[in-house]
C-alpha atoms as a PDB file:
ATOM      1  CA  UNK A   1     -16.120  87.425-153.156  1.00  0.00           C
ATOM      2  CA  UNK A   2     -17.695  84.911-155.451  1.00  0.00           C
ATOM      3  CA  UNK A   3     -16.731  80.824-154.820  1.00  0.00           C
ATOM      4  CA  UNK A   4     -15.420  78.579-157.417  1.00  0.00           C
ATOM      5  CA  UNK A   5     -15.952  75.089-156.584  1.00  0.00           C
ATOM      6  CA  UNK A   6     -13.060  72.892-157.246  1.00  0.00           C
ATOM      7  CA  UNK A   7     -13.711  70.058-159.917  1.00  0.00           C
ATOM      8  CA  UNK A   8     -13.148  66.223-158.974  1.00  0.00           C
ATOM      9  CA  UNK A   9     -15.019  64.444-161.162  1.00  0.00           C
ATOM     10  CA  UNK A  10     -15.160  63.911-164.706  1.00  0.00           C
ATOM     11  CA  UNK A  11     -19.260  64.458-164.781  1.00  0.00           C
ATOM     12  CA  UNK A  12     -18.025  68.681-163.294  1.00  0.00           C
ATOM     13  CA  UNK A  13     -16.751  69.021-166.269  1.00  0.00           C
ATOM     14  CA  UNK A  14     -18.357  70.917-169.447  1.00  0.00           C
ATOM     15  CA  UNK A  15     -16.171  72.092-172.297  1.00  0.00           C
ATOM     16  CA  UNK A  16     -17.779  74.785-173.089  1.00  0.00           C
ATOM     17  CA  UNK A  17     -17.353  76.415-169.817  1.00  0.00           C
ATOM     18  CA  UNK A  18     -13.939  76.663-170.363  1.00  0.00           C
ATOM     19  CA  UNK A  19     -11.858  79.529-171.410  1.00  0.00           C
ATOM     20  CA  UNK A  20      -8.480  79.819-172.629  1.00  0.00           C
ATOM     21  CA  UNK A  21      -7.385  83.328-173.072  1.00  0.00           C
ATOM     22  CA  UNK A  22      -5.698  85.786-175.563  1.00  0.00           C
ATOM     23  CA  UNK A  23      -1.940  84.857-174.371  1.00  0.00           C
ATOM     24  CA  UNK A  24       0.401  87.678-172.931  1.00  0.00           C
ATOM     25  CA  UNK A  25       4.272  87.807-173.170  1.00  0.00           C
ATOM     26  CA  UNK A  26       5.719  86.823-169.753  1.00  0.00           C
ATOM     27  CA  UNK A  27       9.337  86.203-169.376  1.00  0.00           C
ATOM     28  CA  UNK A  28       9.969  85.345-172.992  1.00  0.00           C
ATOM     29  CA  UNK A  29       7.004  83.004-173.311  1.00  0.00           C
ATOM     30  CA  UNK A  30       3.400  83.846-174.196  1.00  0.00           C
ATOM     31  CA  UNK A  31       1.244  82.906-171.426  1.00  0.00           C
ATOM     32  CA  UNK A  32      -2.809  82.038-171.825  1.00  0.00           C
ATOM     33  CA  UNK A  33      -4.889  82.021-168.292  1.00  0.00           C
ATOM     34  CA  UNK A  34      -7.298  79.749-167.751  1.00  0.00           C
ATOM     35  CA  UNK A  35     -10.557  80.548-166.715  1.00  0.00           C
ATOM     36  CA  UNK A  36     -13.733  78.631-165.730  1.00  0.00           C
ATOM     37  CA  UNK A  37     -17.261  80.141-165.674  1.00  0.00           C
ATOM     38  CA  UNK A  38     -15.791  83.723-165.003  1.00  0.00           C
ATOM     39  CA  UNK A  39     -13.229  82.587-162.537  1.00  0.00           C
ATOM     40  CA  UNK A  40     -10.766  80.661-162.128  1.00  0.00           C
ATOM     41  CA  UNK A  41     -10.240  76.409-162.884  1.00  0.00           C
ATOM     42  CA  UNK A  42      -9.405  74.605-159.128  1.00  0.00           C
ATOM     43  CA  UNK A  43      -9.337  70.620-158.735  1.00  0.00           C
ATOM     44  CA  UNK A  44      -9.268  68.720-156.137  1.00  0.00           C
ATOM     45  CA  UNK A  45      -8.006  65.342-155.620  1.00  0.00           C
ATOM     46  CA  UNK A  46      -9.087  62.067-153.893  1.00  0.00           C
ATOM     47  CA  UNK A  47      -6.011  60.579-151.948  1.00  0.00           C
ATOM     48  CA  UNK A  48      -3.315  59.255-154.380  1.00  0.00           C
ATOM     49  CA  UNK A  49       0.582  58.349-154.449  1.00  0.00           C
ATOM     50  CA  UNK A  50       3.755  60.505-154.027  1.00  0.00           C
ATOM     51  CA  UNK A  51       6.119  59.017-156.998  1.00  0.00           C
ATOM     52  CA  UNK A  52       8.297  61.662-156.908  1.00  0.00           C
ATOM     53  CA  UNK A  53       9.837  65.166-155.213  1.00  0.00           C
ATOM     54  CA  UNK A  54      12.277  67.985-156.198  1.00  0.00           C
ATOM     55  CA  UNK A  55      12.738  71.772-156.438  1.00  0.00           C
ATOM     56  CA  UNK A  56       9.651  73.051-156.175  1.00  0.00           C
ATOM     57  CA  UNK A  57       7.959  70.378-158.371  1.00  0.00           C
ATOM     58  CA  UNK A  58       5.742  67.470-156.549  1.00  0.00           C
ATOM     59  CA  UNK A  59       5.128  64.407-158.959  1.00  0.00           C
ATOM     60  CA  UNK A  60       2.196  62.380-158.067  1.00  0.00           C
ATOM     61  CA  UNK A  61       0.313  59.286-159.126  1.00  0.00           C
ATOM     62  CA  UNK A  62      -2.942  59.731-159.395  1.00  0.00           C
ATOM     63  CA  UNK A  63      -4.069  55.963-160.845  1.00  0.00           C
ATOM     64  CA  UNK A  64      -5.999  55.107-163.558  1.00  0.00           C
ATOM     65  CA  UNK A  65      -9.477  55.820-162.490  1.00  0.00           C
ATOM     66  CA  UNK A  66     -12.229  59.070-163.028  1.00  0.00           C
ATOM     67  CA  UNK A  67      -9.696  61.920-161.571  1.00  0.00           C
ATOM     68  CA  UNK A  68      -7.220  60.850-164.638  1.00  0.00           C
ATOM     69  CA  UNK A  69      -9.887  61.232-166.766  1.00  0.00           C
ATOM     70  CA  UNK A  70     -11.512  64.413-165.536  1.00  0.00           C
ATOM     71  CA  UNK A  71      -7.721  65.746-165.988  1.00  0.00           C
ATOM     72  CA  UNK A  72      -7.556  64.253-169.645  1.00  0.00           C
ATOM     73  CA  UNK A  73     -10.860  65.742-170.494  1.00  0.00           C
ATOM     74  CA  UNK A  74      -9.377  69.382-169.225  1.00  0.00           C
ATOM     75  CA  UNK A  75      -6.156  69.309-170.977  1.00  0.00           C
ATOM     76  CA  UNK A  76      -8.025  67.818-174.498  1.00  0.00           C
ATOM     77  CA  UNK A  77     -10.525  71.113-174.308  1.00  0.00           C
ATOM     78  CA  UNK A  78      -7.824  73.220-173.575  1.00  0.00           C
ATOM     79  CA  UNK A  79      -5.625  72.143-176.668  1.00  0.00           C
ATOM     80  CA  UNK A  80      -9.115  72.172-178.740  1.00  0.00           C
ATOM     81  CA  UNK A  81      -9.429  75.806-177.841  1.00  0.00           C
ATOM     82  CA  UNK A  82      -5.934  76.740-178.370  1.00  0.00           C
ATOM     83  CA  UNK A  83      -6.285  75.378-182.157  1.00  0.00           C
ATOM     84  CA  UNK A  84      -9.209  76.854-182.484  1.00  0.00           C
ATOM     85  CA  UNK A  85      -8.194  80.179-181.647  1.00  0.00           C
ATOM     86  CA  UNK A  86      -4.451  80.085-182.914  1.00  0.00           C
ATOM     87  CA  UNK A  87      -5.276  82.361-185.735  1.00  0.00           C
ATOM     88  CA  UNK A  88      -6.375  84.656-183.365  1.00  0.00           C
ATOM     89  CA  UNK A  89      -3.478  84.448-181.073  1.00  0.00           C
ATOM     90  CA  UNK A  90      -0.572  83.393-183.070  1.00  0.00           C
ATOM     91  CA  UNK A  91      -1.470  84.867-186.727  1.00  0.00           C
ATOM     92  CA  UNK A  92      -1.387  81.386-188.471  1.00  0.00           C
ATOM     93  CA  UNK A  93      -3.935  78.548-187.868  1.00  0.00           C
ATOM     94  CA  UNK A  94      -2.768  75.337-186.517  1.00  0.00           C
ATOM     95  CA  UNK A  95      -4.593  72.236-186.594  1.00  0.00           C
ATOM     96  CA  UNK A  96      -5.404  70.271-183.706  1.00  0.00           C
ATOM     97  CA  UNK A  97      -2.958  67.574-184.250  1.00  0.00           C
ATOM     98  CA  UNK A  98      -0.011  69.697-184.130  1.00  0.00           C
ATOM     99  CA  UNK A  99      -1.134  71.568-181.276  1.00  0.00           C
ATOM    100  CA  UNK A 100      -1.036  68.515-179.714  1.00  0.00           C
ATOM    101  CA  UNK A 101       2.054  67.066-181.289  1.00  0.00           C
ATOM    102  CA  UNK A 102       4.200  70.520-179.582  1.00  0.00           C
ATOM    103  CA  UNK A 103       2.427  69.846-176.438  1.00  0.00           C
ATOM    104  CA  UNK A 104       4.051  68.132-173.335  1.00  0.00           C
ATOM    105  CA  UNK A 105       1.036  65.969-171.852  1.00  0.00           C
ATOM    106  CA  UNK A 106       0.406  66.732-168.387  1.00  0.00           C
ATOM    107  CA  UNK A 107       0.720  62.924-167.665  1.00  0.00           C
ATOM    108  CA  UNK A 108       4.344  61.999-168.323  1.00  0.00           C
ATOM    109  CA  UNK A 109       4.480  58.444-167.371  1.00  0.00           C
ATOM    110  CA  UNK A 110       0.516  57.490-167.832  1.00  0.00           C
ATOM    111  CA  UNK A 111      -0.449  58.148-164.329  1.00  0.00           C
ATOM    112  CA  UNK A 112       1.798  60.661-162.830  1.00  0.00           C
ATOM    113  CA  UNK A 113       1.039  64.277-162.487  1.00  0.00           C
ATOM    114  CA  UNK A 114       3.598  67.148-162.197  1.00  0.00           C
ATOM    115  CA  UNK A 115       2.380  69.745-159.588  1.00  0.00           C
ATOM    116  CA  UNK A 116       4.438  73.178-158.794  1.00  0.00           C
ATOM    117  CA  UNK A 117       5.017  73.938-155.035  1.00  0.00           C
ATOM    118  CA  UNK A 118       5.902  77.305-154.173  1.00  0.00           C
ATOM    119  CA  UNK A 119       6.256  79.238-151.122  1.00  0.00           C
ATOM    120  CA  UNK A 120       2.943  79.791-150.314  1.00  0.00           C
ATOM    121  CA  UNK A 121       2.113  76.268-151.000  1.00  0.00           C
ATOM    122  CA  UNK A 122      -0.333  74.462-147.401  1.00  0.00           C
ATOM    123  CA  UNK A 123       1.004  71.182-146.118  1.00  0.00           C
ATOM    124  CA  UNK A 124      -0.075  70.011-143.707  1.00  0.00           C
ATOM    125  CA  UNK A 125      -0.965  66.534-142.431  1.00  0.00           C
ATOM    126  CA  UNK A 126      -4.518  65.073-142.015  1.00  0.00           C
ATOM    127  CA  UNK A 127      -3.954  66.398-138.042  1.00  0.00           C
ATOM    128  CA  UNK A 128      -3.326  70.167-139.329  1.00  0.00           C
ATOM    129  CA  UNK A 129       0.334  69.924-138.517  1.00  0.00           C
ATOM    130  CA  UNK A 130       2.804  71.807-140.625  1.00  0.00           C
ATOM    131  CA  UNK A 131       4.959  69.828-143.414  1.00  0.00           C
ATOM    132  CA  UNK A 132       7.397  70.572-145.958  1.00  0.00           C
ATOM    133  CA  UNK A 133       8.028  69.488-149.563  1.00  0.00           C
ATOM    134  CA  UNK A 134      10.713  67.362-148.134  1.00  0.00           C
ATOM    135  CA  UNK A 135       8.223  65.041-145.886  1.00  0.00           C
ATOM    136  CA  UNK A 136       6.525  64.071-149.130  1.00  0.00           C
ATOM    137  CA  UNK A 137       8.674  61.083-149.546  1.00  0.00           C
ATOM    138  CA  UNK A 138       8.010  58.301-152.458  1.00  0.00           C
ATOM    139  CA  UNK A 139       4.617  56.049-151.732  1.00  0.00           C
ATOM    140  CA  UNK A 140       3.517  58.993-149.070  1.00  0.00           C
ATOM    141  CA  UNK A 141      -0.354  58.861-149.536  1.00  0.00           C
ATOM    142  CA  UNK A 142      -1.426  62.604-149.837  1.00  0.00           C
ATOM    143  CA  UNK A 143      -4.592  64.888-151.566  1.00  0.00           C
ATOM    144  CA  UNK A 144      -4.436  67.996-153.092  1.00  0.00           C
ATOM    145  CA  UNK A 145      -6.101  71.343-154.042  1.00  0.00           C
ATOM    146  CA  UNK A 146      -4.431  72.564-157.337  1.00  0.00           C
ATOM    147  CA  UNK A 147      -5.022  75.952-159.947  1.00  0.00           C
ATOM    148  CA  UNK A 148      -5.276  74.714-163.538  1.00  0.00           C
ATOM    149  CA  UNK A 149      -3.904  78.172-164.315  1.00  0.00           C
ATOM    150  CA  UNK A 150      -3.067  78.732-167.938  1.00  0.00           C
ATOM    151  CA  UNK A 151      -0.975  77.131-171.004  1.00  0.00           C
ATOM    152  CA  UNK A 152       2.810  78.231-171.192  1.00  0.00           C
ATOM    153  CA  UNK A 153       4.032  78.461-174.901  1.00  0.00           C
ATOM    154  CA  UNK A 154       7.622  77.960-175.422  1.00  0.00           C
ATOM    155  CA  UNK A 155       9.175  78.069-178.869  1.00  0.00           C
ATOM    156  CA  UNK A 156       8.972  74.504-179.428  1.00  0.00           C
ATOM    157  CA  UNK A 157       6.347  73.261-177.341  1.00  0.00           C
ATOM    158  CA  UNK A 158       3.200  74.106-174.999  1.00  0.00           C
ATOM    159  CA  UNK A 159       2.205  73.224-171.571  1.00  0.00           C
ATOM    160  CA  UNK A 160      -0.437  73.314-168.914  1.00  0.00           C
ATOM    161  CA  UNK A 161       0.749  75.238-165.446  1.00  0.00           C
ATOM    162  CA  UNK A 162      -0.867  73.460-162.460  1.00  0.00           C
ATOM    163  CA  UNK A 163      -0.366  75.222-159.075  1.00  0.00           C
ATOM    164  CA  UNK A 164      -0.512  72.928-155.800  1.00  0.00           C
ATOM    165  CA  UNK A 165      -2.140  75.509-152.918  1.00  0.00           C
ATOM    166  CA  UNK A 166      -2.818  72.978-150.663  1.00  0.00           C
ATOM    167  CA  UNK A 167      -1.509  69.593-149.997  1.00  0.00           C
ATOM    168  CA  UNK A 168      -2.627  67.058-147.529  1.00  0.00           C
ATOM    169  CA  UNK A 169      -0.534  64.162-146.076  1.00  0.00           C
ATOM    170  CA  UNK A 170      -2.245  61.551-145.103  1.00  0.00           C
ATOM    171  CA  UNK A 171      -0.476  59.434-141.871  1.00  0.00           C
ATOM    172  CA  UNK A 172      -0.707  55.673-140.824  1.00  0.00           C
ATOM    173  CA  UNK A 173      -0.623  57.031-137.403  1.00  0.00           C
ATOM    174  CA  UNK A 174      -0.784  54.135-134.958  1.00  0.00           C
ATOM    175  CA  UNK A 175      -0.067  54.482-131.048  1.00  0.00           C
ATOM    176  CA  UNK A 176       3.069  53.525-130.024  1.00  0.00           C
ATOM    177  CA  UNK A 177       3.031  50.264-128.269  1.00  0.00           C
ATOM    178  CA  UNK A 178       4.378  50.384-124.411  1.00  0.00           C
ATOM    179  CA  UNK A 179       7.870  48.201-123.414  1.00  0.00           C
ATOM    180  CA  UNK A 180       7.797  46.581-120.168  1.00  0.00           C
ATOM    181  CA  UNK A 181      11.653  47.154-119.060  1.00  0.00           C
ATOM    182  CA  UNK A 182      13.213  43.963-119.091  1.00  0.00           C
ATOM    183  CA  UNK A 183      15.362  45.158-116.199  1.00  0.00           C
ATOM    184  CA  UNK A 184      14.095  47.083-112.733  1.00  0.00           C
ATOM    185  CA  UNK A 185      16.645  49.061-110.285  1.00  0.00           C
ATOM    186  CA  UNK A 186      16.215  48.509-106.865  1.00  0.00           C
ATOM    187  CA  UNK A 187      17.335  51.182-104.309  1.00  0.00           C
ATOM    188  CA  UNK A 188      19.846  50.201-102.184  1.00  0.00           C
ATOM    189  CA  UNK A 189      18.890  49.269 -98.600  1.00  0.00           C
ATOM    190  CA  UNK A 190      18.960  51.810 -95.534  1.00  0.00           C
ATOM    191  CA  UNK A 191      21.509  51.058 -93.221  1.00  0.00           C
ATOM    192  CA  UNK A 192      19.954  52.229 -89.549  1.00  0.00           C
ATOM    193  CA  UNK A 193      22.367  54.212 -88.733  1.00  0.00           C
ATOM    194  CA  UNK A 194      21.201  56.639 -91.661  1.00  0.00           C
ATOM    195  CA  UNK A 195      17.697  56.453 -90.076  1.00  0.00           C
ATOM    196  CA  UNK A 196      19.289  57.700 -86.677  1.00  0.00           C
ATOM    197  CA  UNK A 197      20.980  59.858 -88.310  1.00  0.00           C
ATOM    198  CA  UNK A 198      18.177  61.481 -90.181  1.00  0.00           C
ATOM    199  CA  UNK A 199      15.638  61.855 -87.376  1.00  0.00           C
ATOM    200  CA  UNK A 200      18.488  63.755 -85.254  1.00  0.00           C
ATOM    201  CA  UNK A 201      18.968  66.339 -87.852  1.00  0.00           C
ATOM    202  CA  UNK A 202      14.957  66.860 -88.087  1.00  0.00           C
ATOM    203  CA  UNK A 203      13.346  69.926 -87.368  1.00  0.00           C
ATOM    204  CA  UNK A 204      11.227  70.074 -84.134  1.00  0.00           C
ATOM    205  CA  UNK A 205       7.548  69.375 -85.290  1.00  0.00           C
ATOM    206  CA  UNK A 206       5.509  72.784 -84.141  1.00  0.00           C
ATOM    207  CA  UNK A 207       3.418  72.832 -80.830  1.00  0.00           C
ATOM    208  CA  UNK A 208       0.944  74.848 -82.743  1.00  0.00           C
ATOM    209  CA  UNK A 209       0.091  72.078 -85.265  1.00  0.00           C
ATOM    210  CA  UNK A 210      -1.204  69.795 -82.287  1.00  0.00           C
ATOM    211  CA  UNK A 211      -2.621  72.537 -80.290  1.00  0.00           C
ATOM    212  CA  UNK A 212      -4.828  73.545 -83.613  1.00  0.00           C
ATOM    213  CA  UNK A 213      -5.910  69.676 -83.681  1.00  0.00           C
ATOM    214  CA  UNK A 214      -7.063  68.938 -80.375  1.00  0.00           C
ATOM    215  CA  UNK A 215      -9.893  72.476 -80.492  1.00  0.00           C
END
Protein backbone atom coordinates (compact mmCIF):
# COMPACT_ATOMS: atom_id res chain seq x y z
CA UNK A 1 0.00 0.00 0.00
CA UNK A 2 1.50 3.23 -1.19
CA UNK A 3 2.17 6.25 1.71
CA UNK A 4 0.91 9.69 1.44
CA UNK A 5 2.79 11.99 3.53
CA UNK A 6 0.71 14.41 5.39
CA UNK A 7 1.38 18.20 4.49
CA UNK A 8 2.42 20.80 7.32
CA UNK A 9 3.98 23.34 5.72
CA UNK A 10 3.16 25.82 3.25
CA UNK A 11 6.61 25.05 1.11
CA UNK A 12 4.60 20.88 0.71
CA UNK A 13 2.42 22.45 -1.13
CA UNK A 14 2.23 22.61 -5.15
CA UNK A 15 -1.00 23.51 -6.89
CA UNK A 16 -0.70 21.65 -9.52
CA UNK A 17 -0.58 18.47 -7.67
CA UNK A 18 -3.87 18.89 -6.69
CA UNK A 19 -6.99 17.37 -7.95
CA UNK A 20 -10.48 18.15 -7.50
CA UNK A 21 -12.74 15.66 -9.06
CA UNK A 22 -15.83 15.27 -11.39
CA UNK A 23 -18.50 15.67 -8.37
CA UNK A 24 -21.05 12.76 -7.62
CA UNK A 25 -24.62 13.15 -6.15
CA UNK A 26 -24.51 12.09 -2.46
CA UNK A 27 -27.41 12.70 -0.26
CA UNK A 28 -28.84 15.55 -2.28
CA UNK A 29 -25.53 17.36 -2.69
CA UNK A 30 -22.87 16.87 -5.37
CA UNK A 31 -19.77 15.83 -3.79
CA UNK A 32 -16.00 16.40 -5.46
CA UNK A 33 -13.03 14.17 -3.73
CA UNK A 34 -9.97 15.48 -3.28
CA UNK A 35 -7.00 13.94 -4.34
CA UNK A 36 -3.23 14.63 -4.08
CA UNK A 37 -0.56 13.06 -6.34
CA UNK A 38 -2.83 9.90 -6.94
CA UNK A 39 -3.96 9.62 -3.39
CA UNK A 40 -5.40 11.16 -1.05
CA UNK A 41 -4.72 15.09 0.70
CA UNK A 42 -3.69 14.45 4.77
CA UNK A 43 -2.33 17.45 7.04
CA UNK A 44 -0.96 17.49 9.95
CA UNK A 45 -0.82 20.03 12.55
CA UNK A 46 1.76 21.58 14.97
CA UNK A 47 0.11 21.94 18.52
CA UNK A 48 -2.62 24.66 18.55
CA UNK A 49 -5.82 25.79 20.67
CA UNK A 50 -9.22 24.08 21.34
CA UNK A 51 -11.78 27.23 20.89
CA UNK A 52 -14.55 25.23 20.63
CA UNK A 53 -16.53 21.55 20.88
CA UNK A 54 -19.94 20.06 19.84
CA UNK A 55 -21.66 17.17 18.02
CA UNK A 56 -19.24 15.71 16.22
CA UNK A 57 -17.55 18.99 15.12
CA UNK A 58 -14.06 20.09 16.93
CA UNK A 59 -13.27 23.91 16.34
CA UNK A 60 -9.72 24.77 16.70
CA UNK A 61 -7.37 27.72 16.58
CA UNK A 62 -4.69 27.22 14.71
CA UNK A 63 -2.92 31.01 14.97
CA UNK A 64 -1.78 33.10 12.49
CA UNK A 65 1.43 31.59 11.40
CA UNK A 66 2.65 29.03 8.18
CA UNK A 67 -0.07 26.10 9.01
CA UNK A 68 -2.90 28.97 8.33
CA UNK A 69 -1.32 29.66 5.36
CA UNK A 70 -0.52 26.22 4.01
CA UNK A 71 -4.48 25.75 4.70
CA UNK A 72 -5.29 29.10 2.76
CA UNK A 73 -3.10 28.09 -0.08
CA UNK A 74 -5.21 24.54 -0.24
CA UNK A 75 -8.61 25.90 -0.09
CA UNK A 76 -7.57 28.99 -2.84
CA UNK A 77 -6.35 25.98 -5.42
CA UNK A 78 -9.21 24.10 -4.69
CA UNK A 79 -11.80 26.96 -5.51
CA UNK A 80 -9.35 27.83 -8.63
CA UNK A 81 -9.97 24.33 -9.87
CA UNK A 82 -13.56 24.20 -9.17
CA UNK A 83 -14.00 27.47 -11.51
CA UNK A 84 -11.97 26.20 -13.77
CA UNK A 85 -13.70 23.12 -14.32
CA UNK A 86 -17.40 24.27 -13.56
CA UNK A 87 -18.30 23.99 -17.16
CA UNK A 88 -17.32 20.65 -16.99
CA UNK A 89 -19.11 19.75 -13.88
CA UNK A 90 -21.99 22.03 -13.57
CA UNK A 91 -22.82 22.88 -17.44
CA UNK A 92 -22.31 26.71 -17.01
CA UNK A 93 -18.93 28.43 -16.30
CA UNK A 94 -18.49 30.35 -13.20
CA UNK A 95 -15.88 32.74 -12.55
CA UNK A 96 -13.61 32.58 -9.78
CA UNK A 97 -15.08 35.30 -7.78
CA UNK A 98 -18.36 33.78 -7.42
CA UNK A 99 -17.07 30.51 -6.69
CA UNK A 100 -15.67 32.08 -3.99
CA UNK A 101 -18.45 34.44 -3.09
CA UNK A 102 -20.95 30.85 -2.54
CA UNK A 103 -18.15 29.41 -0.64
CA UNK A 104 -18.06 29.14 3.25
CA UNK A 105 -14.20 29.76 4.08
CA UNK A 106 -12.80 27.08 6.03
CA UNK A 107 -11.61 29.77 8.57
CA UNK A 108 -14.74 31.23 10.14
CA UNK A 109 -13.41 33.56 12.66
CA UNK A 110 -9.71 34.24 11.01
CA UNK A 111 -7.96 31.59 12.89
CA UNK A 112 -10.31 28.89 13.79
CA UNK A 113 -10.70 25.70 11.94
CA UNK A 114 -13.82 23.44 11.89
CA UNK A 115 -12.76 19.71 12.04
CA UNK A 116 -15.46 16.66 11.87
CA UNK A 117 -15.04 13.91 14.58
CA UNK A 118 -16.65 10.77 13.97
CA UNK A 119 -16.63 7.46 15.48
CA UNK A 120 -13.61 6.25 14.34
CA UNK A 121 -11.94 9.42 15.18
CA UNK A 122 -8.03 8.57 17.67
CA UNK A 123 -7.75 10.60 20.84
CA UNK A 124 -5.65 10.05 22.74
CA UNK A 125 -3.32 12.05 25.00
CA UNK A 126 0.46 12.67 24.45
CA UNK A 127 0.78 9.34 27.03
CA UNK A 128 -1.42 7.09 24.50
CA UNK A 129 -4.34 7.15 26.86
CA UNK A 130 -7.82 7.07 25.45
CA UNK A 131 -9.98 10.49 25.28
CA UNK A 132 -13.20 11.58 24.10
CA UNK A 133 -14.55 14.61 22.20
CA UNK A 134 -15.79 15.74 25.51
CA UNK A 135 -12.11 16.09 27.22
CA UNK A 136 -11.31 18.60 24.50
CA UNK A 137 -12.38 21.46 26.61
CA UNK A 138 -11.80 25.34 25.49
CA UNK A 139 -7.81 26.43 25.63
CA UNK A 140 -6.95 22.41 25.70
CA UNK A 141 -3.61 22.44 23.69
CA UNK A 142 -3.96 19.48 21.16
CA UNK A 143 -2.43 18.35 17.34
CA UNK A 144 -4.07 16.74 14.74
CA UNK A 145 -3.97 14.43 11.65
CA UNK A 146 -6.90 15.51 9.32
CA UNK A 147 -8.30 14.23 5.44
CA UNK A 148 -8.80 17.29 3.24
CA UNK A 149 -11.40 15.07 1.58
CA UNK A 150 -13.47 16.79 -1.04
CA UNK A 151 -15.78 20.06 -1.63
CA UNK A 152 -19.57 19.62 -0.63
CA UNK A 153 -21.90 21.69 -2.98
CA UNK A 154 -25.11 22.72 -1.53
CA UNK A 155 -27.61 24.78 -3.48
CA UNK A 156 -26.45 27.97 -2.25
CA UNK A 157 -23.04 27.53 -1.24
CA UNK A 158 -19.78 25.20 -1.30
CA UNK A 159 -17.52 23.83 1.27
CA UNK A 160 -14.36 21.98 2.04
CA UNK A 161 -14.94 18.52 4.23
CA UNK A 162 -11.98 18.08 6.62
CA UNK A 163 -11.93 14.73 8.53
CA UNK A 164 -10.02 14.67 12.04
CA UNK A 165 -8.50 10.76 12.22
CA UNK A 166 -6.36 11.44 14.85
CA UNK A 167 -6.22 13.91 17.58
CA UNK A 168 -3.62 14.43 20.18
CA UNK A 169 -4.08 16.12 23.62
CA UNK A 170 -1.40 17.52 24.86
CA UNK A 171 -1.26 17.51 29.11
CA UNK A 172 0.50 19.93 31.63
CA UNK A 173 1.06 16.85 33.57
CA UNK A 174 2.92 17.76 36.75
CA UNK A 175 3.40 15.27 39.84
CA UNK A 176 1.24 15.74 42.47
CA UNK A 177 2.89 17.35 45.36
CA UNK A 178 2.87 15.14 48.80
CA UNK A 179 0.78 16.64 52.16
CA UNK A 180 2.40 16.06 55.36
CA UNK A 181 -0.87 15.30 57.63
CA UNK A 182 -1.23 18.04 59.86
CA UNK A 183 -2.63 15.59 62.40
CA UNK A 184 -1.03 11.91 63.49
CA UNK A 185 -3.17 9.11 65.50
CA UNK A 186 -1.53 7.54 68.14
CA UNK A 187 -2.59 3.99 69.25
CA UNK A 188 -3.84 3.78 72.45
CA UNK A 189 -1.55 2.37 75.17
CA UNK A 190 -1.47 -1.46 76.26
CA UNK A 191 -2.77 -1.97 79.49
CA UNK A 192 -0.61 -5.19 80.99
CA UNK A 193 -3.15 -7.05 81.70
CA UNK A 194 -3.82 -7.42 77.80
CA UNK A 195 -0.14 -8.50 77.52
CA UNK A 196 -0.89 -11.34 80.17
CA UNK A 197 -3.62 -11.99 78.64
CA UNK A 198 -2.24 -12.47 75.20
CA UNK A 199 0.79 -14.63 75.99
CA UNK A 200 -1.70 -17.14 77.92
CA UNK A 201 -3.79 -17.68 74.92
CA UNK A 202 -0.46 -18.33 72.71
CA UNK A 203 0.21 -21.37 71.03
CA UNK A 204 3.07 -23.56 72.45
CA UNK A 205 6.21 -22.65 70.29
CA UNK A 206 7.28 -26.26 68.57
CA UNK A 207 10.17 -28.41 70.11
CA UNK A 208 11.12 -29.16 66.59
CA UNK A 209 11.98 -25.53 65.67
CA UNK A 210 14.82 -25.53 68.44
CA UNK A 211 15.82 -29.03 67.97
CA UNK A 212 16.41 -28.12 64.00
CA UNK A 213 18.61 -25.04 65.36
CA UNK A 214 20.92 -26.47 67.69
CA UNK A 215 22.26 -29.52 64.62
Amino acid sequence: MPRHTALSDPGQFSPDRLTVNEPEKTDGKRVSVIGWDGGPLYVQSPKCKVHSHEDGILSLDVGAGAYKDLLRSVEAAILQQVSDRSADFFGNFFPLENVTQRHTPLFRDDTVLRLTVGTDTIIRNQYGAEKTLADLSAGTEASFFAHVHSVVFGKRSSEISVSALQVKMHMNARPQEWLMEETVTVPDPVEPDEISEEINDAKPLNDDYFHDLAE
